[in-house]
Protein backbone atom coordinates (compact mmCIF):
# COMPACT_ATOMS: atom_id res chain seq x y z
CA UNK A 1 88.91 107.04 120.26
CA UNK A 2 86.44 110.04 120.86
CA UNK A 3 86.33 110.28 116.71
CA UNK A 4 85.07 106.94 116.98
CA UNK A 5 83.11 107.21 119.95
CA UNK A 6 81.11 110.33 118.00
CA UNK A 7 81.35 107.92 114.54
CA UNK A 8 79.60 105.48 116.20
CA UNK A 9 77.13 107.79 117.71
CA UNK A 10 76.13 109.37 114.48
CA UNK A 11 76.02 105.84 113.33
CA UNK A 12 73.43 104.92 115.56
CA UNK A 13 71.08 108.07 115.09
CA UNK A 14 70.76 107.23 111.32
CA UNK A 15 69.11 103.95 112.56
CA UNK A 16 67.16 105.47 115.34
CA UNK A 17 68.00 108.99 116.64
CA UNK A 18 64.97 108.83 118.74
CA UNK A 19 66.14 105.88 121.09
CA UNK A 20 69.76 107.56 120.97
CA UNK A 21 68.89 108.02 124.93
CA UNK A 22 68.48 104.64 125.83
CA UNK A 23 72.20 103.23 124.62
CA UNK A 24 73.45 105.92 126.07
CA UNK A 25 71.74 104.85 129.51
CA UNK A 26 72.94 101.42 128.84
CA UNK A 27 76.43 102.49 128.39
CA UNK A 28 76.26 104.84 131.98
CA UNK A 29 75.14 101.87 134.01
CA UNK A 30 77.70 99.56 132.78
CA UNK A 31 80.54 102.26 133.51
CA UNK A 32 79.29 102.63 136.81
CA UNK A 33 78.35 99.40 137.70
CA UNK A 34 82.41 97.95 136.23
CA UNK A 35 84.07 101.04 137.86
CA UNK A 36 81.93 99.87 141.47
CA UNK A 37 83.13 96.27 140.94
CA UNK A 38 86.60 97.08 141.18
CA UNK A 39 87.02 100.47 143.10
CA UNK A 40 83.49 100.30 145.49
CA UNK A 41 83.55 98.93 148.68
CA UNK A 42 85.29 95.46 148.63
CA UNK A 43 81.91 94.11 150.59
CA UNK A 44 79.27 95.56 148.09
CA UNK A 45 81.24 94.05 144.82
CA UNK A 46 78.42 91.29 144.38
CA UNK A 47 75.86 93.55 144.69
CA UNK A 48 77.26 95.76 142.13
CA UNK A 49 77.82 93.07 139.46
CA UNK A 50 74.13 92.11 140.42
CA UNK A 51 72.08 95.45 140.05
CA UNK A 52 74.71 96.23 136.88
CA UNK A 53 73.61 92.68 135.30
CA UNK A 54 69.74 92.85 136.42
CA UNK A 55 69.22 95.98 134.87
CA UNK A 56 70.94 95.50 131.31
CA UNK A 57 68.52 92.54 131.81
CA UNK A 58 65.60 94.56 132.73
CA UNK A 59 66.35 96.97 130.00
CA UNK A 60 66.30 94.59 127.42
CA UNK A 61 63.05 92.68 128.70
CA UNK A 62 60.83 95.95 128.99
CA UNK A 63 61.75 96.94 125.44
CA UNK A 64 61.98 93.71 123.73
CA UNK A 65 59.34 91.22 125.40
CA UNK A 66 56.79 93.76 126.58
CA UNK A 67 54.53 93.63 124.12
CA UNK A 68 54.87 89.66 124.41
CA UNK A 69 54.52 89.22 127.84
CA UNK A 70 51.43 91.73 127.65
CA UNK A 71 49.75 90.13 124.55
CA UNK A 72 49.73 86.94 126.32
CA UNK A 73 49.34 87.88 129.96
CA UNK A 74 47.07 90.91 130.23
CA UNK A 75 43.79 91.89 128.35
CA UNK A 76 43.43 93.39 124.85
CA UNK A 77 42.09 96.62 126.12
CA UNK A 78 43.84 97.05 129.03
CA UNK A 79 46.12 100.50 129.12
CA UNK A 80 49.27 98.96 130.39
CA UNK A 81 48.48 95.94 127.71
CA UNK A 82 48.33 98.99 125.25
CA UNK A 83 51.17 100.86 126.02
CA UNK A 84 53.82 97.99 126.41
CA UNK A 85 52.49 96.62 122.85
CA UNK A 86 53.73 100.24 121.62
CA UNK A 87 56.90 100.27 122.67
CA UNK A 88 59.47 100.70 119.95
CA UNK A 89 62.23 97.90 119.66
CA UNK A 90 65.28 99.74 119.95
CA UNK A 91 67.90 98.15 117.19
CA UNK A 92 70.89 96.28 118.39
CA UNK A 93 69.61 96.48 121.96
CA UNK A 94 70.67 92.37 122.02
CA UNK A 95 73.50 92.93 120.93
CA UNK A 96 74.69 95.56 123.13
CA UNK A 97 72.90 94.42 126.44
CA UNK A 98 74.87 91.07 126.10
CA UNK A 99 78.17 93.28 125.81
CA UNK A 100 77.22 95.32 128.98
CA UNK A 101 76.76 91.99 130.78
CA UNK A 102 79.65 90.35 129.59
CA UNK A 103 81.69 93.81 131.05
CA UNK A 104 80.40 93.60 134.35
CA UNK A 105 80.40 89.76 134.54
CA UNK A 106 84.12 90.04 133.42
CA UNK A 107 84.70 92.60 135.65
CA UNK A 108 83.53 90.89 138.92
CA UNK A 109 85.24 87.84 137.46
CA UNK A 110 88.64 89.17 136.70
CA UNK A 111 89.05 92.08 139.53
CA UNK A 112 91.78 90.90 141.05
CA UNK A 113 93.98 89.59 137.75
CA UNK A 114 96.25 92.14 137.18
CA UNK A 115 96.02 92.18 133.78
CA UNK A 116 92.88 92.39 133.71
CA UNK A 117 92.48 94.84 135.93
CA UNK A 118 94.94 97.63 134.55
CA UNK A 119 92.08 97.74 131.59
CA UNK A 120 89.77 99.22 134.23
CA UNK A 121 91.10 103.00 135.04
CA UNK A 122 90.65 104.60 138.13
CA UNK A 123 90.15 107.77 136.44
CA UNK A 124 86.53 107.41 135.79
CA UNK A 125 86.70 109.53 132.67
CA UNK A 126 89.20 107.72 131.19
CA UNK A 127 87.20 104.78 132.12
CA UNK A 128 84.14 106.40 130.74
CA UNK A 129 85.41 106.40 127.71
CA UNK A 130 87.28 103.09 127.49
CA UNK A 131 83.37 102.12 128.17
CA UNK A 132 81.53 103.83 125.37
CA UNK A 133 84.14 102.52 122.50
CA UNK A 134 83.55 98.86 123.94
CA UNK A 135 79.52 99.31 123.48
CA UNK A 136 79.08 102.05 120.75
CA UNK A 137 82.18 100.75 118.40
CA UNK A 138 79.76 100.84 115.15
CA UNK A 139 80.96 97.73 112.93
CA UNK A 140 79.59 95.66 115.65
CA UNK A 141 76.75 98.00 117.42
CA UNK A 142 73.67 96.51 115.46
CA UNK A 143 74.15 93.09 115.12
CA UNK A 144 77.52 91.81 116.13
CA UNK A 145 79.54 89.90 116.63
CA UNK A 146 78.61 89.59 120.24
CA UNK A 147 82.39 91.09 121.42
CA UNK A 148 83.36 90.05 125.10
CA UNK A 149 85.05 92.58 127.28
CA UNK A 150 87.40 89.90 128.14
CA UNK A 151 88.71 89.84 124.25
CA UNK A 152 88.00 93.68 123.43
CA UNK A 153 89.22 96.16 126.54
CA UNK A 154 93.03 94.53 125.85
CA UNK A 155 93.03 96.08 122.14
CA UNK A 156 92.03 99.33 123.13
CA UNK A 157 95.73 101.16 123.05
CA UNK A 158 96.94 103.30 120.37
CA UNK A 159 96.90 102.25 116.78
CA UNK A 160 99.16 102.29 113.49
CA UNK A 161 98.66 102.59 109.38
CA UNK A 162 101.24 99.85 109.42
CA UNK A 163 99.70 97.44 111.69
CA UNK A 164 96.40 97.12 109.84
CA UNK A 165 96.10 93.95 107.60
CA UNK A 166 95.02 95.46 104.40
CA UNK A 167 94.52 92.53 101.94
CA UNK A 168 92.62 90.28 104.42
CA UNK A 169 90.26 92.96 105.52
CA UNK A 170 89.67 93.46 101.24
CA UNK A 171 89.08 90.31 101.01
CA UNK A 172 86.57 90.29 104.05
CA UNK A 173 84.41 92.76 103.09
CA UNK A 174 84.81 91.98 99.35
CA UNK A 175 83.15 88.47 100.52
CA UNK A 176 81.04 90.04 103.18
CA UNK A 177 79.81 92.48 100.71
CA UNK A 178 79.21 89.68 97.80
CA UNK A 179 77.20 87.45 100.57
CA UNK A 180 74.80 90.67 101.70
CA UNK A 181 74.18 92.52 98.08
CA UNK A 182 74.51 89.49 95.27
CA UNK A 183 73.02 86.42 97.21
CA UNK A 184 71.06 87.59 99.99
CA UNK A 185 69.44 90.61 98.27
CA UNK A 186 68.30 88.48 95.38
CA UNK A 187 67.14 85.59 97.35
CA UNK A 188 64.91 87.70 99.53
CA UNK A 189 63.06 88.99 96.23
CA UNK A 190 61.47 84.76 96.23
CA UNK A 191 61.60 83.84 99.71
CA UNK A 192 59.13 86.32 99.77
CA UNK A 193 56.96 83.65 98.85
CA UNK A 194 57.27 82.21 102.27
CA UNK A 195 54.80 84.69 103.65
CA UNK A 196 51.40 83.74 103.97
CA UNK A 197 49.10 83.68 102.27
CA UNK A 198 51.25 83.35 99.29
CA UNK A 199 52.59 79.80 99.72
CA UNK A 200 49.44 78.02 99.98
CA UNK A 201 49.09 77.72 95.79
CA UNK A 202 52.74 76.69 95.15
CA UNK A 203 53.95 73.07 94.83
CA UNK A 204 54.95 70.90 97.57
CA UNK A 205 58.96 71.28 95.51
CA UNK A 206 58.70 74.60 95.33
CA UNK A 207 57.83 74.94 99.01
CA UNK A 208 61.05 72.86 99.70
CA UNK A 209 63.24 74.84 97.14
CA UNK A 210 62.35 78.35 98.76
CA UNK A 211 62.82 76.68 102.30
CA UNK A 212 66.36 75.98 101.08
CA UNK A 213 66.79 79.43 99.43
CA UNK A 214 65.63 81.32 102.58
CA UNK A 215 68.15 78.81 104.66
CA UNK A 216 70.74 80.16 102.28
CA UNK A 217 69.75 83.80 102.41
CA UNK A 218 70.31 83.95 106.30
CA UNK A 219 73.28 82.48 105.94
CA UNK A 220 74.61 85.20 103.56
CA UNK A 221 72.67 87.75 105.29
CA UNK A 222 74.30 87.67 108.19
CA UNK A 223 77.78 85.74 107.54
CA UNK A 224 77.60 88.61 105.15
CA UNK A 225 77.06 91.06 107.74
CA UNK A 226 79.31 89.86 110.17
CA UNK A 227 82.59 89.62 107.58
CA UNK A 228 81.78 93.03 106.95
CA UNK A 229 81.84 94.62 110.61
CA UNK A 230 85.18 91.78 110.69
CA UNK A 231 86.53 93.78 107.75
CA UNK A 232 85.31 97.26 108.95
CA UNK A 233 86.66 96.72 112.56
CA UNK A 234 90.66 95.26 111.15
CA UNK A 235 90.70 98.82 109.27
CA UNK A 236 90.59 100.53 112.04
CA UNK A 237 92.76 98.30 113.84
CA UNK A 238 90.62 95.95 116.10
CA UNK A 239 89.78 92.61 116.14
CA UNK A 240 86.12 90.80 116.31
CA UNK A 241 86.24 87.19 116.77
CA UNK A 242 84.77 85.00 113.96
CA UNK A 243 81.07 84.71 113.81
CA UNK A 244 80.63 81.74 111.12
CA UNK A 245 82.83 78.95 110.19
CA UNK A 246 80.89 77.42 107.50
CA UNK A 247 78.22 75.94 109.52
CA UNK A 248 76.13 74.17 106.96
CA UNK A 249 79.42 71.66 106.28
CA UNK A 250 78.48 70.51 109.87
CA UNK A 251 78.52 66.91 110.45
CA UNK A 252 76.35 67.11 114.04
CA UNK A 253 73.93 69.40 116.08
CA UNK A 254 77.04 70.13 118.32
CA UNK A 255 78.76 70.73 115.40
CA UNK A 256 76.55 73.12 113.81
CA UNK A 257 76.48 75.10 117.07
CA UNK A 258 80.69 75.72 117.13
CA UNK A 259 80.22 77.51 113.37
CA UNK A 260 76.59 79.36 114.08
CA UNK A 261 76.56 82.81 115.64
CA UNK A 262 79.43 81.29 117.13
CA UNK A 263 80.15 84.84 119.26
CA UNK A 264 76.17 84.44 120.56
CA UNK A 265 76.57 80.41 121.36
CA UNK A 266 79.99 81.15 122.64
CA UNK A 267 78.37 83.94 125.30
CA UNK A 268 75.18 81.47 126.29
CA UNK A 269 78.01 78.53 127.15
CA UNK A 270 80.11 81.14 129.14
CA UNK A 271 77.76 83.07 130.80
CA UNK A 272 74.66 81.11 131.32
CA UNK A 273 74.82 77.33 130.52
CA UNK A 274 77.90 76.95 132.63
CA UNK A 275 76.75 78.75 135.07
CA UNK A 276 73.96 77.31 135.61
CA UNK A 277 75.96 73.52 136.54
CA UNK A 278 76.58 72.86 132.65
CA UNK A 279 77.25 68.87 132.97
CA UNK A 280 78.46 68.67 135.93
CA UNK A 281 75.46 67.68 138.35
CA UNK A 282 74.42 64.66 136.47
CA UNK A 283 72.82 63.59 133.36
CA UNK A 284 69.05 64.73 133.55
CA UNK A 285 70.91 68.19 134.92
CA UNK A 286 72.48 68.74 132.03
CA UNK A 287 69.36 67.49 129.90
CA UNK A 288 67.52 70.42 131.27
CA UNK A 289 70.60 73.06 131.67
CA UNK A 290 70.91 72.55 127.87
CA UNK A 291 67.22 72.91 126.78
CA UNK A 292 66.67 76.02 129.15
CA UNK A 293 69.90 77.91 127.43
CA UNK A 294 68.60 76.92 123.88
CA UNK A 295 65.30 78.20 124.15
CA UNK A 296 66.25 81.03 125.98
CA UNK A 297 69.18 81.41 123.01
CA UNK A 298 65.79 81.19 120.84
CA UNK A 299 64.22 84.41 122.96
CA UNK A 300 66.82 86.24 122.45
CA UNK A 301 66.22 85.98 118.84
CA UNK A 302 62.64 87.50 119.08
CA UNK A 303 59.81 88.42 121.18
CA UNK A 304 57.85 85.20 119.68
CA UNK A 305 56.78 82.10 121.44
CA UNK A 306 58.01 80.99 117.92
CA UNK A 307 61.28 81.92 118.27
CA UNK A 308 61.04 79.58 121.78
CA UNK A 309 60.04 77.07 119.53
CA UNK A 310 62.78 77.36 117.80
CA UNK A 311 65.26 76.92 120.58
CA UNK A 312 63.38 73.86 121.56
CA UNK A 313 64.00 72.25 118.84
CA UNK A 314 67.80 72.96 118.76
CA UNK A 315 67.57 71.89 122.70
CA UNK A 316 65.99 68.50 121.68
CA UNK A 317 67.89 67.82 118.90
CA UNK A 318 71.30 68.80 120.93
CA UNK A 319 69.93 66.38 123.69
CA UNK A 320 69.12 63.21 121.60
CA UNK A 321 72.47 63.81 119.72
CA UNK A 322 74.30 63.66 122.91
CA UNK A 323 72.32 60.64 124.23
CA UNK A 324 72.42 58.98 121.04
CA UNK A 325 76.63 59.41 120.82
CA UNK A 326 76.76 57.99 124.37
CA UNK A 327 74.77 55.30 124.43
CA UNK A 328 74.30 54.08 120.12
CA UNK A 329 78.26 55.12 119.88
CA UNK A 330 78.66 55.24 115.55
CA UNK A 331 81.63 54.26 113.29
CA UNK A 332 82.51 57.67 111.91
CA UNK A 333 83.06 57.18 108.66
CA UNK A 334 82.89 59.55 104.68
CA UNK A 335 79.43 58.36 104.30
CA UNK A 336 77.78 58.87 107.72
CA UNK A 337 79.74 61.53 107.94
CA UNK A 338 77.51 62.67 104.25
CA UNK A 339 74.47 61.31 105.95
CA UNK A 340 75.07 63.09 109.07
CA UNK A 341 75.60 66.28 107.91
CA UNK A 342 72.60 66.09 105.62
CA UNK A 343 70.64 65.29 108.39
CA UNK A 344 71.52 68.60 109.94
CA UNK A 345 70.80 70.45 107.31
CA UNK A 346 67.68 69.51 106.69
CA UNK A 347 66.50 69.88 110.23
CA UNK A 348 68.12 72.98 110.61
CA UNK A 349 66.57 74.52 107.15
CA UNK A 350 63.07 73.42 108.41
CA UNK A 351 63.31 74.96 111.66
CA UNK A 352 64.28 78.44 109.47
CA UNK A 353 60.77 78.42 108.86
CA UNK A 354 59.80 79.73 112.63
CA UNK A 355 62.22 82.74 111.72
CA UNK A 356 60.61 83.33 108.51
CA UNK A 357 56.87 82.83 110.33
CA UNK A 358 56.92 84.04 113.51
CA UNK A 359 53.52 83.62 113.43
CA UNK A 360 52.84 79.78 114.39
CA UNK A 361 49.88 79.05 112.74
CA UNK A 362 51.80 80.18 109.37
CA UNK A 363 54.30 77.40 110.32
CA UNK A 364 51.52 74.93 110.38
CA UNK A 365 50.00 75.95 107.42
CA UNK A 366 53.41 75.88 105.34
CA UNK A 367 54.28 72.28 106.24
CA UNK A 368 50.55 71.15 105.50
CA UNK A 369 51.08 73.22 101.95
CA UNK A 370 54.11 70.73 101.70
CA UNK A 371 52.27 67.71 102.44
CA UNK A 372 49.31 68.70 100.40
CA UNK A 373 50.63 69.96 97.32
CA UNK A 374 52.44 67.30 95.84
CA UNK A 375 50.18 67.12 92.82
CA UNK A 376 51.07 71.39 91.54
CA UNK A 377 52.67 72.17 89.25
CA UNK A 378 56.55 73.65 89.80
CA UNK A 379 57.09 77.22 89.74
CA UNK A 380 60.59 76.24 87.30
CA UNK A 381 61.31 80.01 87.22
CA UNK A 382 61.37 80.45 91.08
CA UNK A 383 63.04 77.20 91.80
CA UNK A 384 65.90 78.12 88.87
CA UNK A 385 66.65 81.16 90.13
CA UNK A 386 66.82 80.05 93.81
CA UNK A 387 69.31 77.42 92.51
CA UNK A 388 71.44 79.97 90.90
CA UNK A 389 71.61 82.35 93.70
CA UNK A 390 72.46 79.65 95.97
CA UNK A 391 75.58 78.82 94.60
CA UNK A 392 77.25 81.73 95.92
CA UNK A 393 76.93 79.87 99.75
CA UNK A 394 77.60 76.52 98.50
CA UNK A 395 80.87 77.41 96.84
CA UNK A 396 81.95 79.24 99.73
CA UNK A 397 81.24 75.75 101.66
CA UNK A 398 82.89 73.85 98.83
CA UNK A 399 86.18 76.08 98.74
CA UNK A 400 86.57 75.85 102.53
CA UNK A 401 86.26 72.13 102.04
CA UNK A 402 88.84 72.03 99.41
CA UNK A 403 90.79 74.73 101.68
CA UNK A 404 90.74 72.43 105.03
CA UNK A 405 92.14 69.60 103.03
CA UNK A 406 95.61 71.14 102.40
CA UNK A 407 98.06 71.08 105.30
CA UNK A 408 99.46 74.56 104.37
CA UNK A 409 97.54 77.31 102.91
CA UNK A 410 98.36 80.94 101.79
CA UNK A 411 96.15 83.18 99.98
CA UNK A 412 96.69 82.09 96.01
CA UNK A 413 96.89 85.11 92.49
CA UNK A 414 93.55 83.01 92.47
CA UNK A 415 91.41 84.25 95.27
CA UNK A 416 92.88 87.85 94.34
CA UNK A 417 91.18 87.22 91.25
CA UNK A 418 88.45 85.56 92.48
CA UNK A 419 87.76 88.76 94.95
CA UNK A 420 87.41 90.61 91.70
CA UNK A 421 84.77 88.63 90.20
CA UNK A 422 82.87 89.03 93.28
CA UNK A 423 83.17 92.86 92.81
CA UNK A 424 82.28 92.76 89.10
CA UNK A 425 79.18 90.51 90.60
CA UNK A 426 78.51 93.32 93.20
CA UNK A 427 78.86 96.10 90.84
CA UNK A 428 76.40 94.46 88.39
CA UNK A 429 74.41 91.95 89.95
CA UNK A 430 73.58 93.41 93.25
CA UNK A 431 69.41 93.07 94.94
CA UNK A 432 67.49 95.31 95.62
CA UNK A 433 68.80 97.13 98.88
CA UNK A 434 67.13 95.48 101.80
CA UNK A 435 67.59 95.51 105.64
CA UNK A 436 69.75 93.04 107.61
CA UNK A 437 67.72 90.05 109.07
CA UNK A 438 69.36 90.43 112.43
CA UNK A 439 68.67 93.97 112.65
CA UNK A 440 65.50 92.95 114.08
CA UNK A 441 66.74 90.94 116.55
């Protein structure tokens, strides 16, 4: 563990060796704040999850959404406007505030479960270190998978060569790595387009067909991404939970949300939407209790009233889907399932576009290009090789499909051989190197 501990480190300070400080202050207030919880006073255990979760909270707000709050709220020329529109966005600080609240949470939850409890030492070196593995482990320290205490703390024990699953983590980060390098890398070289002012000469098609490649190059960006720190994590013995299960097969809005990011819409349910009285105080409760967690699921994402946006629209359409299914109930049937699912799609591939444009006016502008353009020309080039980089995500939709439908499965020669196409494709065929979309987040 302390070779990893230092790994991880290291790991971080080839990102950002500047910031190193400030996950290293994250980490000592959520080993103090735990070890309180469970051996402090039994009277002051409340207040210890509290300060513990209100300032990973704080943390995250001053760094992330100061320059927001301050472009919207206080003058241009103003020195404290000025110096929070400065700050530096420290990466993976998402990712590893949510796992220092999700400690202490669990913590203050679990104190008096045994089990649970045995994870937290009373040596408070020991517990020191259990600490810094859970937030520094590096497959999962920039972007993910969001990794609950709950589901990490009980696989921190001694490890063995012959416990580690060797062909499924190949195959992982064979996929992971095909997904990143082959289809992501290349996409990003047109979705490029997206940014203004470049889109406002291209056809109203075109527009559509680099909407749908940049849906599919976040998809293999970070699917890719996440298989890899899946693959990188079983190597050394551990286990992340899955972050994507083929979302754009989904056949509803709930749907979508089980398979997306599923460790980040698996932590909003747990630790805020259900808190909060999920649906249990009534209809027009639970109207607003999902709305609030989507758009601030959508913060999260970025310090961007676009990004709010964004989770407003995945609040709204969450909300009329669940009105809709209990008051229009529907026959469920192979074509409104089709339907369905395409509808999903489609709105969920549009709503890409506040990722792509934070900047709202650009958002504007691009669906008014799509409107307006009809009569331009295609780019045939663009759209072609869109189409062809694509098809790495939709046959890894089509092949689970085909995969669900058998009531027994076991890895086939085939997908052996089919991992080393996807090498031959990532030793030849690889983008241009390019930085993770979440990284930013």
């Amino acid at each position: 563990m302390p070779i990893l501990i230092a790994a991880s480190l290291v790991f971080y300070m080839v990102n950002q060796a500047d910031l190193l400080w400030l996950l290293l202050l994250s980490i000592s207030v959520n080993i103090v704040a735990s070890y309180l919880v469970v051996y402090g006073r039994t009277d002051l255990r409340l207040f210890h999850a509290t300060w513990g979760v209100v300032v990973n909270l704080g943390i995250l707000c001053f760094f992330k959404y100061g320059p927001l709050l301050s472009q919207t709220f206080l003058p241009a020329n103003s020195t404290l406007g000025e110096t929070l529109s400065a700050l530096p966005l420290p990466v993976g600080i998402s990712f590893f505030t949510f796992q220092g609240i999700s400690l202490v949470v669990d913590t203050y939850r679990n104190r008096d479960v045994p089990r649970f409890r045995s994870l937290i030492a009373r040596n408070l070196a020991q517990h020191a270190q259990t600490v810094f593995f859970f937030k520094a482990f590096f497959p999962q320290l920039i972007s993910g998978p969001i990794v609950k205490a709950h589901f990490f703390l009980p696989q921190i024990s001694r490890k063995y060569w012959a416990d580690i699953q060797w062909e499924n983590c190949f195959r992982t980060l064979v996929v992971g790595y095909f997904l990143k390098m082959v289809v992501a890398d290349n996409l990003k070289d047109h979705t490029m387009l997206i940014t203004y002012p470049y889109f406002e000469g291209y056809s109203s098609l075109t527009l559509l067909g680099l909407l749908f490649g940049y849906s599919m190059q976040i998809f293999a960006d970070f699917a890719g991404y996440s298989l890899i720190a899946l693959g990188l994590a079983g190597l050394f013995g551990y286990t992340f939970p899955a972050n994507f299960n083929f979302p754009y097969v989904a056949v509803s809005f709930a749907d979508f949300w089980r398979r997306w990011h599923i460790s980040l819409s698996s932590f909003l349910r747990e630790y805020l939407y259900i808190p909060l009285g999920g649906n249990r105080h009534g209809v027009w409760r639970t109207y607003l209790n999902l709305m609030l967690t989507m758009v601030l699921g959508g913060l999260w994402h970025g310090a961007a009233w676009s990004y709010a946006v964004w989770g407003f629209g995945h609040g709204l359409a969450l909300a009329l889907e669940r009105f809709v299914d209990q008051h229009i109930p529907l026959k469920s049937t192979r074509i409104t399932q089709v339907i369905r699912s395409s509808v999903v799609f489609s709105y969920v591939t549009l709503l890409w576009l506040l990722f792509k444009l934070p900047d709202f006016n650009h958002v504007v502008a691009y669906c008014r290009a799509i409107v307006n353009n009809v009569g331009k020309p295609h780019d045939s080039r663009v759209l072609s090789l869109i189409l062809l980089y694509s098809l790495g995500v939709v046959g890894y939709h089509v092949h689970y499909l085909m995969r669900s439908s058998e009531s027994h499965y076991e890895p086939s020669t085939w997908e052996f051989v089919g991992c080393g196409i996807l090498l031959f494709f990532i030793i030849t065929n690889s983008g241009s190197a390019g930085t993770f979309i979440y990284f930013q987040f």
